[in-house]
Protein backbone atom coordinates (compact mmCIF):
# COMPACT_ATOMS: atom_id res chain seq x y z
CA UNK A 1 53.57 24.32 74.81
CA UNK A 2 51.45 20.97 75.26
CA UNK A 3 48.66 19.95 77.02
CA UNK A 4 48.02 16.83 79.16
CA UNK A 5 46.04 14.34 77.11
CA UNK A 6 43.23 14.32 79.93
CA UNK A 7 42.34 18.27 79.45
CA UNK A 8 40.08 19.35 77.20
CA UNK A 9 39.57 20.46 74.14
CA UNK A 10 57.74 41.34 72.38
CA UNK A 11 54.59 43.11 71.73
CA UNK A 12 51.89 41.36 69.06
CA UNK A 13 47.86 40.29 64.93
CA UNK A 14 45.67 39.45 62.24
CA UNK A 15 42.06 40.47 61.51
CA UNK A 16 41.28 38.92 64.98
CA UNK A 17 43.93 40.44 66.64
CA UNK A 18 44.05 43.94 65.00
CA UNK A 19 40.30 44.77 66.59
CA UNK A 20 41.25 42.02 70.12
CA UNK A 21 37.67 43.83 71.53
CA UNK A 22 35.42 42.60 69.54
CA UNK A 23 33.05 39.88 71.11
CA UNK A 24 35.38 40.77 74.30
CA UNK A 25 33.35 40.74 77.42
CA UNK A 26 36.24 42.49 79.11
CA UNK A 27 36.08 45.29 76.26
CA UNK A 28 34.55 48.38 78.51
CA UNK A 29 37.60 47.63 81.12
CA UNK A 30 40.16 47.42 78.57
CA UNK A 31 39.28 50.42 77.11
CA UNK A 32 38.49 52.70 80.31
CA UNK A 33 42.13 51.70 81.22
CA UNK A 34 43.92 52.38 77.91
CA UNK A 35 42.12 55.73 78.16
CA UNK A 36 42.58 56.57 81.43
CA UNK A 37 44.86 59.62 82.61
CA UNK A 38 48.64 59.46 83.25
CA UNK A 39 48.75 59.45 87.18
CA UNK A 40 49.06 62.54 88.67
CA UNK A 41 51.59 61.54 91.57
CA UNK A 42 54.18 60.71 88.62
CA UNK A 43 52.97 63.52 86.72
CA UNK A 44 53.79 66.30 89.33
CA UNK A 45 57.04 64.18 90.10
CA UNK A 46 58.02 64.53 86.88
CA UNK A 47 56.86 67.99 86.11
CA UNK A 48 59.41 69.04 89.05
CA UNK A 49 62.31 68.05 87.07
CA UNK A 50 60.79 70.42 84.01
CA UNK A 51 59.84 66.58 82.10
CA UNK A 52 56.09 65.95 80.44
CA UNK A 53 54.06 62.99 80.80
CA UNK A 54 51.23 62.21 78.49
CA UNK A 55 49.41 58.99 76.53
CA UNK A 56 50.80 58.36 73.28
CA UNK A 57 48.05 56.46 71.50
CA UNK A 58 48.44 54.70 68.34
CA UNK A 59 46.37 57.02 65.94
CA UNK A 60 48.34 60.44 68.15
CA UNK A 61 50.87 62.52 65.58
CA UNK A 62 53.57 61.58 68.06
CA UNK A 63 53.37 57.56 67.76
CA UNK A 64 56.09 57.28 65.02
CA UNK A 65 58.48 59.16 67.35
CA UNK A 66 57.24 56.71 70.22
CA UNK A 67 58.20 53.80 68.51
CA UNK A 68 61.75 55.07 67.08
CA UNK A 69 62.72 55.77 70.58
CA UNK A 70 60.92 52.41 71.88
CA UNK A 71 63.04 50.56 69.11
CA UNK A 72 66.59 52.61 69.75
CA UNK A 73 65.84 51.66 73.44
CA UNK A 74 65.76 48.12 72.84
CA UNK A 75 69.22 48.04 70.50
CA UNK A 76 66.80 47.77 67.26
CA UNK A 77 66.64 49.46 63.82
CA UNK A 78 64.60 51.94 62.95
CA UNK A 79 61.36 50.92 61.82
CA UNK A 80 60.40 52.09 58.33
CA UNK A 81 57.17 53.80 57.44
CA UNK A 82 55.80 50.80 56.61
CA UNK A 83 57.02 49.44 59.23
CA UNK A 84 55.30 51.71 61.61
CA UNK A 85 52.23 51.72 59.95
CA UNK A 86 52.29 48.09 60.45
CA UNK A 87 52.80 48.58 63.76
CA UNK A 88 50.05 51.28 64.66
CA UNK A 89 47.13 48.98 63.07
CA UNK A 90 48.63 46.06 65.18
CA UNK A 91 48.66 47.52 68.90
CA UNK A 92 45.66 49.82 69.42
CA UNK A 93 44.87 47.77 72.09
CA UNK A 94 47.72 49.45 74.14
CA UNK A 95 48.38 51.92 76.46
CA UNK A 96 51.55 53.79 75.49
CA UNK A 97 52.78 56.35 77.44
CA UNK A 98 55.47 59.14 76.95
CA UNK A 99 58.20 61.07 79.11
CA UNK A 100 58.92 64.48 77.26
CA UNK A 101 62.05 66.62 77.38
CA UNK A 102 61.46 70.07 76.04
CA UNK A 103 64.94 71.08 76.28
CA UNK A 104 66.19 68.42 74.24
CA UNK A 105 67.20 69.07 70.48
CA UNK A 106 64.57 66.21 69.59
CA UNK A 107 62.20 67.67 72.04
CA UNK A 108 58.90 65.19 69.61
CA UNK A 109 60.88 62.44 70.37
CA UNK A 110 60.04 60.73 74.29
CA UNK A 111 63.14 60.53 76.36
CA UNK A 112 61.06 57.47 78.05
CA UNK A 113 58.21 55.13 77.36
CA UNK A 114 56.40 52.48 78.48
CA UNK A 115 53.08 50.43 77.34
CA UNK A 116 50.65 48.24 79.07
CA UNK A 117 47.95 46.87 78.32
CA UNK A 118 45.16 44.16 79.86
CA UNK A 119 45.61 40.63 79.21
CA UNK A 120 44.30 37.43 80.96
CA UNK A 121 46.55 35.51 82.79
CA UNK A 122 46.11 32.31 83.61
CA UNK A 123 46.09 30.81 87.30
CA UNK A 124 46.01 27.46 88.95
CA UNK A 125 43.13 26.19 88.51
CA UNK A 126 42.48 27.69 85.16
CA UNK A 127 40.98 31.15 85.50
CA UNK A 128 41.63 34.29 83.94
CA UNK A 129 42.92 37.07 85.82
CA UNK A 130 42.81 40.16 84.26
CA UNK A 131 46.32 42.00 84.54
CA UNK A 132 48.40 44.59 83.22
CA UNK A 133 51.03 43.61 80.68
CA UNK A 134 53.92 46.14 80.89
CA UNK A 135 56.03 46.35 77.99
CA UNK A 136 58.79 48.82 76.10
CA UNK A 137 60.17 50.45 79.35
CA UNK A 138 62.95 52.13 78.09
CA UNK A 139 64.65 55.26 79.47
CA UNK A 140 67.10 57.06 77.01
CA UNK A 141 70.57 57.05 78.38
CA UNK A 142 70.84 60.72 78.03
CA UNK A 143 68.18 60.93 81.04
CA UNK A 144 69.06 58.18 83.65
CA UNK A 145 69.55 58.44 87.28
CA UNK A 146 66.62 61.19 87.54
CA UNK A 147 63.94 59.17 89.08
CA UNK A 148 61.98 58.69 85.79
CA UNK A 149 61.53 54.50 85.26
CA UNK A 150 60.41 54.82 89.33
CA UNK A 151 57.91 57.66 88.41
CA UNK A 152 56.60 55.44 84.95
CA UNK A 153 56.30 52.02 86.99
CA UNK A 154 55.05 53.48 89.50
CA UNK A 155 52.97 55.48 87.64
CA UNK A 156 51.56 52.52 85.74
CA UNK A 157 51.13 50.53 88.53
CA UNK A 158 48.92 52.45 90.53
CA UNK A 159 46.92 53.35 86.94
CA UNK A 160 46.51 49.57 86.44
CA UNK A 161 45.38 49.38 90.28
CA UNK A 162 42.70 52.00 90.21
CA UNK A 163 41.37 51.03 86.93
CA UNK A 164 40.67 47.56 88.67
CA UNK A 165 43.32 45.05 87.59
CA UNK A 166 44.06 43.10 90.15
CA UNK A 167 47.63 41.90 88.94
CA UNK A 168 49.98 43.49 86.46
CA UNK A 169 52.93 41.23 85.16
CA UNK A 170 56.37 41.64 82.77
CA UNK A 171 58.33 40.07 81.38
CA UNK A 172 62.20 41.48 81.86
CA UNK A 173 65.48 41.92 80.03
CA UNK A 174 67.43 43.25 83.24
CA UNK A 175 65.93 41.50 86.47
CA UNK A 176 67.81 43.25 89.17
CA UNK A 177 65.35 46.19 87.92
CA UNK A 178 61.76 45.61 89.27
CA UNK A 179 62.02 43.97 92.72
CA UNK A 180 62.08 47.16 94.26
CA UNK A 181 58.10 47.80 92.62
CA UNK A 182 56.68 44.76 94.21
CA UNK A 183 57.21 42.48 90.48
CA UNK A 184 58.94 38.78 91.77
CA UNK A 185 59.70 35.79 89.35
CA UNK A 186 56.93 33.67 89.66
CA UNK A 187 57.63 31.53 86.07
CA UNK A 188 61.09 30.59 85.00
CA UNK A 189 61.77 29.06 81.38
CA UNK A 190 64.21 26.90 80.52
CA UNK A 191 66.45 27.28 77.17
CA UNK A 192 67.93 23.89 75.41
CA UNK A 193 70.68 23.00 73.35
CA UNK A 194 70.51 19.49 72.49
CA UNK A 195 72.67 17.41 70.32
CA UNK A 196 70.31 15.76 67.98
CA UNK A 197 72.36 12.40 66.40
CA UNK A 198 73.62 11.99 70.10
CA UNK A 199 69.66 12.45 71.94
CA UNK A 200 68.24 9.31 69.78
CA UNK A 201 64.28 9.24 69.96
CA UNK A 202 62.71 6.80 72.50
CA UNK A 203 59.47 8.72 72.64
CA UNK A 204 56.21 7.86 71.27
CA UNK A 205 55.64 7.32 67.37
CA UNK A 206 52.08 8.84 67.04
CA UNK A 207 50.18 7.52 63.92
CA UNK A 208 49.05 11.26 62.59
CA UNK A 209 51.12 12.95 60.13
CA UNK A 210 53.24 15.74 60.19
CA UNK A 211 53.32 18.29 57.22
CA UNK A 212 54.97 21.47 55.85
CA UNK A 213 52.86 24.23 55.25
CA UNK A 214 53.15 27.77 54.18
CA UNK A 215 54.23 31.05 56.78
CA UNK A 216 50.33 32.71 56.02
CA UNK A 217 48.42 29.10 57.17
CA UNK A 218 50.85 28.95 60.45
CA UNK A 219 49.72 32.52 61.00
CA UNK A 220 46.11 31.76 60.35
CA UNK A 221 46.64 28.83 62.91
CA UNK A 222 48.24 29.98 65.74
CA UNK A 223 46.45 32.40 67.67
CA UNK A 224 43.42 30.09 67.77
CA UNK A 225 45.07 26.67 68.81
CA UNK A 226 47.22 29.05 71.24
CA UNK A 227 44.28 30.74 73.28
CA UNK A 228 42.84 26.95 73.54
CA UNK A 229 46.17 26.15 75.18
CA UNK A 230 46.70 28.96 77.05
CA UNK A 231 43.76 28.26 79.65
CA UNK A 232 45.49 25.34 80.70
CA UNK A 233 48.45 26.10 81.38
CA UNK A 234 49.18 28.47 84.73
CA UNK A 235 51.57 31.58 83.91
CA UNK A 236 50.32 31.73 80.04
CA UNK A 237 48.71 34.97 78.41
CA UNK A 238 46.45 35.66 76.16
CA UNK A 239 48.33 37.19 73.35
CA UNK A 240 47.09 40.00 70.92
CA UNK A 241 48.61 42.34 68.20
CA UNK A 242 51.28 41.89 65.90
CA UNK A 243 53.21 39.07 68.42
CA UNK A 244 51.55 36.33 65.89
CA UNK A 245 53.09 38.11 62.87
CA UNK A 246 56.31 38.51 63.93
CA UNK A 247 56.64 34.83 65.18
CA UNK A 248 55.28 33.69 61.60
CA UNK A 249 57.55 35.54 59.73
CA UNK A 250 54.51 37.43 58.46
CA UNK A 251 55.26 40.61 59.34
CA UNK A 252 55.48 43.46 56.98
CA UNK A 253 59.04 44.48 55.88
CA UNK A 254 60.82 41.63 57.96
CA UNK A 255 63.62 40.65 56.22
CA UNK A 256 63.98 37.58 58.29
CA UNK A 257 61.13 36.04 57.67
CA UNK A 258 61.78 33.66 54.59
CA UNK A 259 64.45 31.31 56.74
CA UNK A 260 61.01 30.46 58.69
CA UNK A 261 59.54 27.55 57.93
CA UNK A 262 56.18 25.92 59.31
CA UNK A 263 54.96 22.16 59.75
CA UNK A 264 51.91 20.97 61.10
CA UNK A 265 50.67 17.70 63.39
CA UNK A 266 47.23 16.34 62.30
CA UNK A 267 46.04 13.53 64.38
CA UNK A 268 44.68 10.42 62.22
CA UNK A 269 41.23 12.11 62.65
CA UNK A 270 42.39 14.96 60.21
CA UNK A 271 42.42 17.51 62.67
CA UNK A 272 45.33 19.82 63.08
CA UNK A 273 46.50 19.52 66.71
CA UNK A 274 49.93 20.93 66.67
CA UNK A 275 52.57 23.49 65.18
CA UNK A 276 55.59 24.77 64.61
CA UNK A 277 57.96 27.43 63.32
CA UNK A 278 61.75 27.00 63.08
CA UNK A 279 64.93 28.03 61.24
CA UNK A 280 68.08 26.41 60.11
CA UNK A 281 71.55 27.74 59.85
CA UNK A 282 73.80 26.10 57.94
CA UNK A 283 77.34 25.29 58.81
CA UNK A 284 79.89 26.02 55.93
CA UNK A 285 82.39 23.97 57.60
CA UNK A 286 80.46 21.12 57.43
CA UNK A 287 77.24 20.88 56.15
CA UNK A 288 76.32 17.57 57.87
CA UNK A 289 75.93 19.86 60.89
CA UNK A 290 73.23 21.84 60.60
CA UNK A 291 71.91 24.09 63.69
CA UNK A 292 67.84 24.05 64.14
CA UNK A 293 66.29 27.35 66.04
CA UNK A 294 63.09 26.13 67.08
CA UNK A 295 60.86 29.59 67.50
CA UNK A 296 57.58 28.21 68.77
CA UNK A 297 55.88 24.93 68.87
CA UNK A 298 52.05 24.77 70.21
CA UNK A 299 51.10 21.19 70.65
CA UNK A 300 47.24 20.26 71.69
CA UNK A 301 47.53 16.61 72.60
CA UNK A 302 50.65 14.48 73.97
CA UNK A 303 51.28 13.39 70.46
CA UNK A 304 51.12 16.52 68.66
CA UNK A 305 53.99 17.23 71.44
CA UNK A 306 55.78 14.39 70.32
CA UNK A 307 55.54 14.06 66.74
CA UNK A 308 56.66 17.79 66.55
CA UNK A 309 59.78 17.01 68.42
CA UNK A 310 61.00 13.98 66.99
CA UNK A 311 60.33 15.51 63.89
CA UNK A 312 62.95 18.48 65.08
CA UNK A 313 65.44 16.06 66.39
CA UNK A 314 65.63 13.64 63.25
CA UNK A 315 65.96 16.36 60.51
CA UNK A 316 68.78 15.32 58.06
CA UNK A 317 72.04 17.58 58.21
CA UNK A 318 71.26 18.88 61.65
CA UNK A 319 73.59 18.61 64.31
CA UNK A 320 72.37 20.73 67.16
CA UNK A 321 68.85 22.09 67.70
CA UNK A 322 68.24 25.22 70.08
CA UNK A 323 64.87 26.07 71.49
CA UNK A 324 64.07 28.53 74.27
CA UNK A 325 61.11 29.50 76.75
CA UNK A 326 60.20 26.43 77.64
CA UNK A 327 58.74 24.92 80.92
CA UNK A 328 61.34 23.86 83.18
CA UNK A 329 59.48 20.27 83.66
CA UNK A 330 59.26 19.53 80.04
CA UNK A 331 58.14 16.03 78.85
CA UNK A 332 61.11 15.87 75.79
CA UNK A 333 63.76 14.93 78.61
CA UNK A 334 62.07 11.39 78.99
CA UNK A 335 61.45 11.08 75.36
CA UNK A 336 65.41 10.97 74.24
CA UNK A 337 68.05 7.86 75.03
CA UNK A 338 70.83 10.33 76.72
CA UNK A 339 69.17 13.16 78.49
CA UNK A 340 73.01 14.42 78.83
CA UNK A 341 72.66 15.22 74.61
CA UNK A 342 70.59 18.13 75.94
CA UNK A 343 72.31 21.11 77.82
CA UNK A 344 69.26 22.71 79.73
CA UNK A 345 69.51 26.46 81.08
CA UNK A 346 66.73 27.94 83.59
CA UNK A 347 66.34 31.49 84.27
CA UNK A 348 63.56 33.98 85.61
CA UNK A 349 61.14 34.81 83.07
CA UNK A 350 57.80 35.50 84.06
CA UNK A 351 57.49 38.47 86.43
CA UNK A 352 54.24 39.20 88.27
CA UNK A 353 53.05 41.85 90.86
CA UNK A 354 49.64 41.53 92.55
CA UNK A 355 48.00 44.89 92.96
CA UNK A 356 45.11 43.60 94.97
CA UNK A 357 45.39 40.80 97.45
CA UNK A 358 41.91 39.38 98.11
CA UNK A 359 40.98 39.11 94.27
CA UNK A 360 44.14 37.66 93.15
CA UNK A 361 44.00 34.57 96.28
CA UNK A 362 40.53 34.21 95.19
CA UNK A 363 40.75 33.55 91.95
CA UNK A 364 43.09 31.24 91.89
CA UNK A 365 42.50 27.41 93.27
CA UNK A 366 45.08 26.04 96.09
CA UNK A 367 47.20 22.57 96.60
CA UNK A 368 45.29 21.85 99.92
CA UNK A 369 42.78 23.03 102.55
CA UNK A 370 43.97 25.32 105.41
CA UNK A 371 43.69 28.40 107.11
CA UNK A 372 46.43 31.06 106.55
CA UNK A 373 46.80 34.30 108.60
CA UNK A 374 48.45 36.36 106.20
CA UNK A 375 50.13 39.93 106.86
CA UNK A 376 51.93 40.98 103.90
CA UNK A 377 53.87 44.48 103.63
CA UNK A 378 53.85 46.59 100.42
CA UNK A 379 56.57 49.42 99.70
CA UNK A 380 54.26 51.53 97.27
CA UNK A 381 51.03 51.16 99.78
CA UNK A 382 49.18 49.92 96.61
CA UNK A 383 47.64 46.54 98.53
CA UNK A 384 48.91 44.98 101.67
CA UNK A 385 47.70 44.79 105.27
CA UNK A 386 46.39 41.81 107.28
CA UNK A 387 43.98 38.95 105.69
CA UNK A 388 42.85 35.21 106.83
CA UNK A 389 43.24 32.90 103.92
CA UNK A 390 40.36 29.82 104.23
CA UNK A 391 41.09 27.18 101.95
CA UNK A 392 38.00 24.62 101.66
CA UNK A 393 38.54 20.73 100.53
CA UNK A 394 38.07 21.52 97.09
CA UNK A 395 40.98 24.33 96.93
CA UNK A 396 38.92 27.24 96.53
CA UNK A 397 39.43 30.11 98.79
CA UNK A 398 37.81 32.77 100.77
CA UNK A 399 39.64 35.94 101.84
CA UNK A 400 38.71 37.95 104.80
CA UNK A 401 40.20 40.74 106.88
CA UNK A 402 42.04 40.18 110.08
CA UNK A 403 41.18 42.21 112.51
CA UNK A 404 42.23 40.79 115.76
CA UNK A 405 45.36 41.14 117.38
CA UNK A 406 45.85 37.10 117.31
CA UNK A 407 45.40 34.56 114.72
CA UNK A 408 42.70 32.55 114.74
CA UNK A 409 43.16 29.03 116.35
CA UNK A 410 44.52 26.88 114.16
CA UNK A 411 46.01 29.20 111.45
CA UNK A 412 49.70 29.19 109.81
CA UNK A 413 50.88 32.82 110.42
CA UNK A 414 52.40 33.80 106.91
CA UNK A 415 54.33 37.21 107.05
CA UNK A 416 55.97 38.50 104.23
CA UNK A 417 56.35 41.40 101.20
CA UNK A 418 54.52 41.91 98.20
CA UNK A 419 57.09 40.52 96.09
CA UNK A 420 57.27 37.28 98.24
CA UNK A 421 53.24 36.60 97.84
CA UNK A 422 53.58 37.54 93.54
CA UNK A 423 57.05 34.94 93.90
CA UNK A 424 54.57 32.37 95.03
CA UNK A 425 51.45 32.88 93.74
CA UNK A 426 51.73 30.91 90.37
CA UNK A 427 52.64 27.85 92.74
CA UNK A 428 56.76 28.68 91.23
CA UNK A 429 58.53 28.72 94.28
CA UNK A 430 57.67 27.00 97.54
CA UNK A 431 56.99 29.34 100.39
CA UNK A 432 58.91 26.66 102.30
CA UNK A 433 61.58 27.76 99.97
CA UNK A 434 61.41 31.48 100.77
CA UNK A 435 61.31 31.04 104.54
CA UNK A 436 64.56 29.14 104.51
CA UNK A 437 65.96 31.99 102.17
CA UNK A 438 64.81 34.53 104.81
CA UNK A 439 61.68 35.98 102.42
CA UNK A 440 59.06 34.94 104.55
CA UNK A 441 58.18 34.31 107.95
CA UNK A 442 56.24 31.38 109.16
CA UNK A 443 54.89 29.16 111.96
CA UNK A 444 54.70 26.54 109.64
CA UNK A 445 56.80 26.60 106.17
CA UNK A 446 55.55 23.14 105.20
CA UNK A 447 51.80 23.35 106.01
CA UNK A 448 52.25 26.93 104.12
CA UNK A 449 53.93 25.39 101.30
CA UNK A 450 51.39 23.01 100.45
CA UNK A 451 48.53 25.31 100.49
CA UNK A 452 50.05 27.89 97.93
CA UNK A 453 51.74 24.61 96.02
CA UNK A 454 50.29 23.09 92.31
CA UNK A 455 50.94 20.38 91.00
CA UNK A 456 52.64 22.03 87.93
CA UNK A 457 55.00 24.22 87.15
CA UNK A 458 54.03 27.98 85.66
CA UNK A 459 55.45 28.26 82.35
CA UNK A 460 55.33 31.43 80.01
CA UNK A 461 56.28 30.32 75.62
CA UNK A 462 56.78 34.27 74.61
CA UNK A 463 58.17 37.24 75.26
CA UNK A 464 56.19 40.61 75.12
């Protein structure tokens, strides 16, 4: 993650991130939602098929069975107590939820769950917009094909909705899944395999100095320098709980943590500007060739960026280095000789699903001025309807009902679903794009486009 020189200055904590509502002027809403009752569409739904629904916070009797089934659902071991304990103080912030079978032998234990929780995402233009994070949806296989991931999304959705959330966003492991609730991929990351004697360095040579330092001080570091970042960069999140540990290889119990290892970029001022966490694997048959695993970098300034890299790509005994959710427009392509030493794969990341139309369009700043006529169709009846989008010189927009049977002179007619508007609203895809796929429906795909366009791509550095 890097930000341009001209800006200014799966699931996740320390001190700051163990209590995430302190000094939080969002605190109230954060908590009114992780408190807020299971919805009672999805709980009579359920009930019907004999199943119980009910909050599982982190201080109930019935979190340690929460998390063994989150952790089985997701092809993990089980967490010791430790473990658990670890995780409890480290995601209070959440909303976890439960599907019960009392007919089952384990009848404690959920045979579904899923967690949310609000974060700030960031849009073009660099606000925060408060949405639901949905995490640890996981149905056992023992209960499938009964209706009960439809009655927990849906669930959560319309929870997140009438607590006032105004987007709720995922981030998936199967993607065919959630196109059917209104969720689109609106930021795709891009994994990298380069070749590192073969990619030869033609990028700057900043004068700071890069440095190893120890697992704790990366730790300390990187939530700070991260939420700096973050408000910069469209598609990022602000990031709380135990995420920080487990990238740092601080996390209690982790038995992977010691092949972590931590440098840092400090510009010739003495301040620390960059980071970065990675692993090496040897290779027995040769040790001249090395593979890197790059787990996170934060960079503040273009050459925090590049000193990090080159540092990567001239380690001694390294043949390959591997690094993964990236932006798809990354700067490190023009900084190498052969941009063929690097294999690039992109792929849907970043899922989003706007629950309220008006507030998400205004909060976010557009490519250029127009007037949009928008009608946009939502399966669950959560937002939707008819609205005029009026985009002034500056980018900032206004969002107003349509009422009249015609559009207003002038205006682009837009028509198209939930999951079309959330594909496009990060400026991802080009509506142009999705009217040529047969998503959308316009009188003009190119005026459209460049309305709902930015000038760079979303990008998302985690997983949650």
């Amino acid at each position: 993650m890097n930000v341009p020189t001209d800006a200014p200055e799966n699931a996740a904590g320390d001190a700051d991130a163990v209590n995430p509502e302190a000094a939080d002027p969002r605190a109230g809403f954060r908590s009114e939602f992780r408190a807020a009752p299971v919805d009672p569409a999805s709980d009579e739904r359920l009930g019907e098929s004999g199943l119980r629904y009910r909050l599982v916070p982190a201080d109930d009797a019935a979190f340690p069975a929460w998390l063994q089934v989150v952790t089985r659902g997701f092809q993990d071991a089980e967490r010791t107590d430790a473990q658990i304990e670890a995780t409890r103080e480290r995601s209070r912030y959440r909303r976890n939820t439960g599907v019960y079978d009392p007919s089952a032998p384990m009848a404690d234990s959920p045979v579904a769950t899923i967690a949310s929780w609000i974060a700030d995402l960031t849009v073009p233009g660099g606000a925060d917009l408060p949405s639901a994070a949905i995490s640890a949806v996981t149905v056992s296989p023992t209960h499938r094909r009964r209706g009960i991931a439809r009655a927990m999304l849906e669930g959560e959705l319309r929870a997140a909705h009438g607590a006032g959330a105004p987007m709720a966003m995922l981030t998936v492991s199967e993607s065919p899944l959630y196109g059917r609730y209104g969720f689109a991929p609106a930021a795709a990351s891009a994994s990298w395999r380069i070749e590192a004697r073969r990619a030869v360095w033609i990028g700057p040579r900043p004068e700071g100095r890069v440095d190893f330092i120890s697992r704790s001080r990366v730790r300390e570091l990187m939530a700070p320098l991260h939420e700096r970042l973050r408000r910069h960069i469209v598609g990022e999140i602000a990031v709380e709980g135990g995420f920080w540990d487990r990238l740092a290889g601080t996390w209690p119990g982790d038995e992977h943590a010691t092949s972590k290892r931590a440098v840092q970029y400090t510009d010739a001022a003495g301040e620390v500007r960059g980071l970065a966490v990675y692993a090496v694997r040897e290779n027995h048959d040769d040790f001249t060739k090395a593979t890197v695993t790059l787990h996170y970098l934060l960079a503040e300034t273009d050459d925090a960026y590049a000193a990090l890299w080159r540092f990567l790509l001239e380690l001694d005994l390294v043949a390959e280095v591997h690094a993964s959710e990236l932006s798809v427009d990354e700067p490190l392509l023009w900084m190498i000789a052969d941009q063929r030493a690097a294999t690039v794969t992109v792929r849907d990341h970043q899922y989003v699903r706007i629950l309220d139309v008006p507030r998400a369009l205004e909060a976010r700043a557009f490519g250029a001025s127009g007037l949009i006529a928008l009608d946009v169709s939502d399966p669950l009846a959560i937002t939707g309807g008819r609205f005029l989008l009026e985009v002034d010189a500056e980018g900032r927009g206004r969002v107003s009902a349509w009422v009249s049977d015609e559009a207003p002179a002038g205006a682009v007619e837009v028509a198209l679903g939930i999951a079309e508007l959330s594909a496009a609203y990060l400026g991802g895809v080009s509506l142009a794009t999705l009217a040529r796929a047969g998503r959308v429906e316009t009188t003009d795909s190119a005026a459209a486009a460049r309305v709902f366009g930015w000038h760079t791509a979303p990008s998302l550095s985690i997983w949650y």
